[in-house]
Protein backbone atom coordinates (compact mmCIF):
# COMPACT_ATOMS: atom_id res chain seq x y z
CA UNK A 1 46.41 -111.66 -30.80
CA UNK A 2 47.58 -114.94 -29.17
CA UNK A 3 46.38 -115.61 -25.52
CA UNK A 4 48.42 -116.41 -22.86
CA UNK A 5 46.62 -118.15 -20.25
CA UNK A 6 49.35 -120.58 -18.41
CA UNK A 7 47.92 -121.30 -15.03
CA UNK A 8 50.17 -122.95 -12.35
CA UNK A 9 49.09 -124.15 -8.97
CA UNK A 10 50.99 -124.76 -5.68
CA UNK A 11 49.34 -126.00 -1.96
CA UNK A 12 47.72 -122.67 -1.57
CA UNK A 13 48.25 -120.57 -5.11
CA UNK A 14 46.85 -119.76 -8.45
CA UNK A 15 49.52 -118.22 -10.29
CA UNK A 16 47.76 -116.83 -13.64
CA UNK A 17 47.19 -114.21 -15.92
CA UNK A 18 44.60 -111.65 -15.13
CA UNK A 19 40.95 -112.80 -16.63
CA UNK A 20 38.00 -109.77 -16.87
CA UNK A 21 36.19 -111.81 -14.54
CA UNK A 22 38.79 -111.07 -11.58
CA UNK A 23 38.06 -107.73 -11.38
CA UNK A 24 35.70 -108.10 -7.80
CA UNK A 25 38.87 -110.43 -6.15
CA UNK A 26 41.51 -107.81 -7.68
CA UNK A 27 39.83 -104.61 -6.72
CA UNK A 28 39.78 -105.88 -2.96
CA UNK A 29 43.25 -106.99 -2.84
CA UNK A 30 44.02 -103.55 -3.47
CA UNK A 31 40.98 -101.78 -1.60
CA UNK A 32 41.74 -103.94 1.66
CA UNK A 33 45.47 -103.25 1.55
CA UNK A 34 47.16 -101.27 4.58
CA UNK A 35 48.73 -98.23 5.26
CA UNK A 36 52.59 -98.09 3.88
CA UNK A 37 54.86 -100.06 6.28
CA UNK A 38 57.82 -99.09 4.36
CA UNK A 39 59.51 -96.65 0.99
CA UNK A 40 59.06 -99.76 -1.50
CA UNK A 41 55.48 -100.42 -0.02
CA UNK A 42 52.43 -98.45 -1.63
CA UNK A 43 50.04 -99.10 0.81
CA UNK A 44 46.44 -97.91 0.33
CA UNK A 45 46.03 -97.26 -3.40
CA UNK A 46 43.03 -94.72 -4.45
CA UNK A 47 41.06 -97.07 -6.70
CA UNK A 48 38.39 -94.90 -7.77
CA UNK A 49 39.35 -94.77 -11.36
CA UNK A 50 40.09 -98.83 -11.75
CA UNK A 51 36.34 -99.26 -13.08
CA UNK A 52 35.63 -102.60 -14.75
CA UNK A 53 36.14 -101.38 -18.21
CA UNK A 54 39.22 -100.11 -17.00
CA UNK A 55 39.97 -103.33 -15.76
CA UNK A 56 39.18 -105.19 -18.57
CA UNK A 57 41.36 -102.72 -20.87
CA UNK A 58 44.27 -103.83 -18.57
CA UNK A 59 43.66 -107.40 -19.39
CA UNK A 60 43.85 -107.01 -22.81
CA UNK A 61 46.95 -104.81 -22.72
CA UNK A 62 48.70 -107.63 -20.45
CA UNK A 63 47.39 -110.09 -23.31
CA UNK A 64 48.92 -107.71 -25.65
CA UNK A 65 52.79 -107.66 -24.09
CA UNK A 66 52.72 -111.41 -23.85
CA UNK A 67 51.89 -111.58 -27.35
CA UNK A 68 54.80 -109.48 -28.22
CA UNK A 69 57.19 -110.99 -25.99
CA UNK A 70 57.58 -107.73 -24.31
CA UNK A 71 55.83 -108.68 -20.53
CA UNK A 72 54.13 -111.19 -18.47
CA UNK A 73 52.31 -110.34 -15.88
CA UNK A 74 50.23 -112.90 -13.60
CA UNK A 75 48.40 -112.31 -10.46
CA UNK A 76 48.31 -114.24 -7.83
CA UNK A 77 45.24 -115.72 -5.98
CA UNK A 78 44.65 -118.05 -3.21
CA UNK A 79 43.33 -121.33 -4.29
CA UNK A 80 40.82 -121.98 -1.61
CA UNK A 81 39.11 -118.50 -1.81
CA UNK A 82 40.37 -117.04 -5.12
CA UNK A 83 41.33 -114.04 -2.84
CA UNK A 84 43.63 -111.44 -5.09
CA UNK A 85 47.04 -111.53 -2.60
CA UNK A 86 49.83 -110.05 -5.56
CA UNK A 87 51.17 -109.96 -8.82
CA UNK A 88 54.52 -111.11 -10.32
CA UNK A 89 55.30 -110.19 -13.86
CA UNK A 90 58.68 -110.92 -16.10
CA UNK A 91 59.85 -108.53 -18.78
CA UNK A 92 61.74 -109.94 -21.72
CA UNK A 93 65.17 -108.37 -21.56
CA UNK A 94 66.71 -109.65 -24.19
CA UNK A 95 65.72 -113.17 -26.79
CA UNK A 96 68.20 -114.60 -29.07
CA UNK A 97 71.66 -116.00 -27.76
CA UNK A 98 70.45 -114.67 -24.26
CA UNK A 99 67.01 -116.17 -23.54
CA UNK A 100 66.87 -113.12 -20.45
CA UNK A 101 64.35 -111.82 -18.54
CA UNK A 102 63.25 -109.79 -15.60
CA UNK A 103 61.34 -110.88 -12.82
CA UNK A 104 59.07 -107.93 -10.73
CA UNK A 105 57.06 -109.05 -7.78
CA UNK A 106 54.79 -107.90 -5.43
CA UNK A 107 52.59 -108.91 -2.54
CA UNK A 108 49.71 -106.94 -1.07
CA UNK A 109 50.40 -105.79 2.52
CA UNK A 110 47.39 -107.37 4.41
CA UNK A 111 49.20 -110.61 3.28
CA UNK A 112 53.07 -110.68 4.30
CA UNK A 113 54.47 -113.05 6.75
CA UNK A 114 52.26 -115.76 5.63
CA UNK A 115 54.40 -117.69 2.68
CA UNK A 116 52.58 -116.67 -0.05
CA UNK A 117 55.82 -114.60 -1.53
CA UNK A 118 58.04 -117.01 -1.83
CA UNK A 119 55.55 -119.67 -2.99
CA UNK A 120 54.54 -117.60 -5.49
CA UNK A 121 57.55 -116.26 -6.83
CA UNK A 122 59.28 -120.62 -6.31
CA UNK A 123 56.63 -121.07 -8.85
CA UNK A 124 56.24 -118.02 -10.61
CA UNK A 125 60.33 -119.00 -11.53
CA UNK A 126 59.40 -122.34 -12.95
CA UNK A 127 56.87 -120.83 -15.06
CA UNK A 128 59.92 -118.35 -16.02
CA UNK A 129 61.86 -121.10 -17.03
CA UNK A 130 59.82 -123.60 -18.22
CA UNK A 131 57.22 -122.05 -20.25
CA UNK A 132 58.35 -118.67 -21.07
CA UNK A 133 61.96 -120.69 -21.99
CA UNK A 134 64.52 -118.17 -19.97
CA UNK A 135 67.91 -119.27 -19.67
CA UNK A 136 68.66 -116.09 -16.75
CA UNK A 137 66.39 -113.89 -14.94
CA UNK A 138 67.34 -111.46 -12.96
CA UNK A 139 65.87 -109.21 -10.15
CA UNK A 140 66.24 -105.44 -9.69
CA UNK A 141 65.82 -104.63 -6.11
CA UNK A 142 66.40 -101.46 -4.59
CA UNK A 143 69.86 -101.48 -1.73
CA UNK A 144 67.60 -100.76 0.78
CA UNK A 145 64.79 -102.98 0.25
CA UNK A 146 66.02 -105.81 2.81
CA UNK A 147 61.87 -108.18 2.74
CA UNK A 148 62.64 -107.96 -1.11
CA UNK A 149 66.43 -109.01 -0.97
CA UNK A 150 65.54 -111.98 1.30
CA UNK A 151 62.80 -113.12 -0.63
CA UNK A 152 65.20 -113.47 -3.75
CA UNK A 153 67.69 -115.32 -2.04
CA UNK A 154 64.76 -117.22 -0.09
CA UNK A 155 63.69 -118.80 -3.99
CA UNK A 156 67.46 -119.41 -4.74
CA UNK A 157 68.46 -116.37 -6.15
CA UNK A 158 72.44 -114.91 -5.88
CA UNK A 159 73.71 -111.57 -5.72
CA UNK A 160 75.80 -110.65 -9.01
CA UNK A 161 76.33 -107.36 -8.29
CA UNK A 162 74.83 -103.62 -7.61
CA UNK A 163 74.46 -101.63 -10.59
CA UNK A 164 74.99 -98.05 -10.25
CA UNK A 165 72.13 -95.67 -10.90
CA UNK A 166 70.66 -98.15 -12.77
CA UNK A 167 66.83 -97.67 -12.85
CA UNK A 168 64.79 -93.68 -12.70
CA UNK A 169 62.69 -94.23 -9.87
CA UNK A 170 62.04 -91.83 -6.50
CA UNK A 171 62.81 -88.64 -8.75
CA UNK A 172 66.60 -89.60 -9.29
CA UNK A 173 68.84 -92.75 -10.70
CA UNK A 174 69.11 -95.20 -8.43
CA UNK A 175 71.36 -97.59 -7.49
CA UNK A 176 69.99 -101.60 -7.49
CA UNK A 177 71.32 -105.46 -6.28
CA UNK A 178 70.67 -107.40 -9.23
CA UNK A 179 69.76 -111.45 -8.16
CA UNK A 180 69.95 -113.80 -11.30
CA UNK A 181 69.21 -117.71 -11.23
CA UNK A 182 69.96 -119.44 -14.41
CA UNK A 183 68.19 -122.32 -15.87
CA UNK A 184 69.57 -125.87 -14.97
């Protein structure tokens, strides 16, 4: 299995794959996170199974998807701390005459309202583009997930359209704006 390892850097962010050794900086991004402000927001996550071998299986199952084209995931981490603040991940949609792919972020609670999601997902879209060689990628965001909505069109993103009950989530289909950007 090939490893992925890309790391990119902006005035404040790692953007990266997960690396065994994150596990202490990871756990507490999701152990310090609050309660749920909102539907699309998890808040506090029971983390009593995420053990370090747990952990460390993840890694190599992230490792895995990238090898295969299927998924990238990278966290995110502060560069002057090394802090844990989110993830962002792409999914391969299609290769070939398409070159399309799916972005997915996320940013953990204790940590909105400070930047670090559109930094992250600014650069996270260069890394889409540039070394994972997308021509489109798109974002799947729920109708009534407004922070989400404006954080895609805060990075440059444009509406395209709203697929009906597009994606099982919630117990039903439901409904999502997609937001593409293509390559230049």
């Amino acid at each position: 299995m090939t490893t992925f390892d890309h790391i990119s850097t902006t005035d404040r962010l790692i953007i990266r794959p997960l690396q065994a050794s994150d596990y202490t900086n990871w756990l507490h991004g999701f152990s310090d996170r609050l309660p749920s402000q909102h539907r699309h927001d998890q808040g506090k996550i029971d983390m009593t199974a995420c053990t370090e071998q747990w952990f460390s299986d993840l890694v190599k199952k992230h490792q895995q998807l990238a090898a295969d084209d299927v998924a990238y995931v990278f966290g995110i981490f502060r560069l002057d701390d090394g802090m844990h603040v989110g993830m962002v991940d792409f999914s391969t949609l299609e290769r070939m005459d398409f070159q399309w792919g799916r972005i997915g972020y996320s940013i953990h609670n204790q940590y909105w309202r400070r930047g670090y999601g559109k930094e992250a997902i600014a650069e996270a879209l260069q890394i889409g583009f540039a070394q994972l060689n997308y021509h489109r990628i798109e974002a799947h965001i729920n109708l009534d997930n407004s922070a989400s909505i404006r954080l895609a069109e805060s990075v440059g993103m444009e509406f395209e359209c709203t697929r009906k009950a597009f994606i099982y989530e919630f117990g039903g289909w439901t409904d999502n704006h997609v937001y593409f950007v293509n390559a230049e």
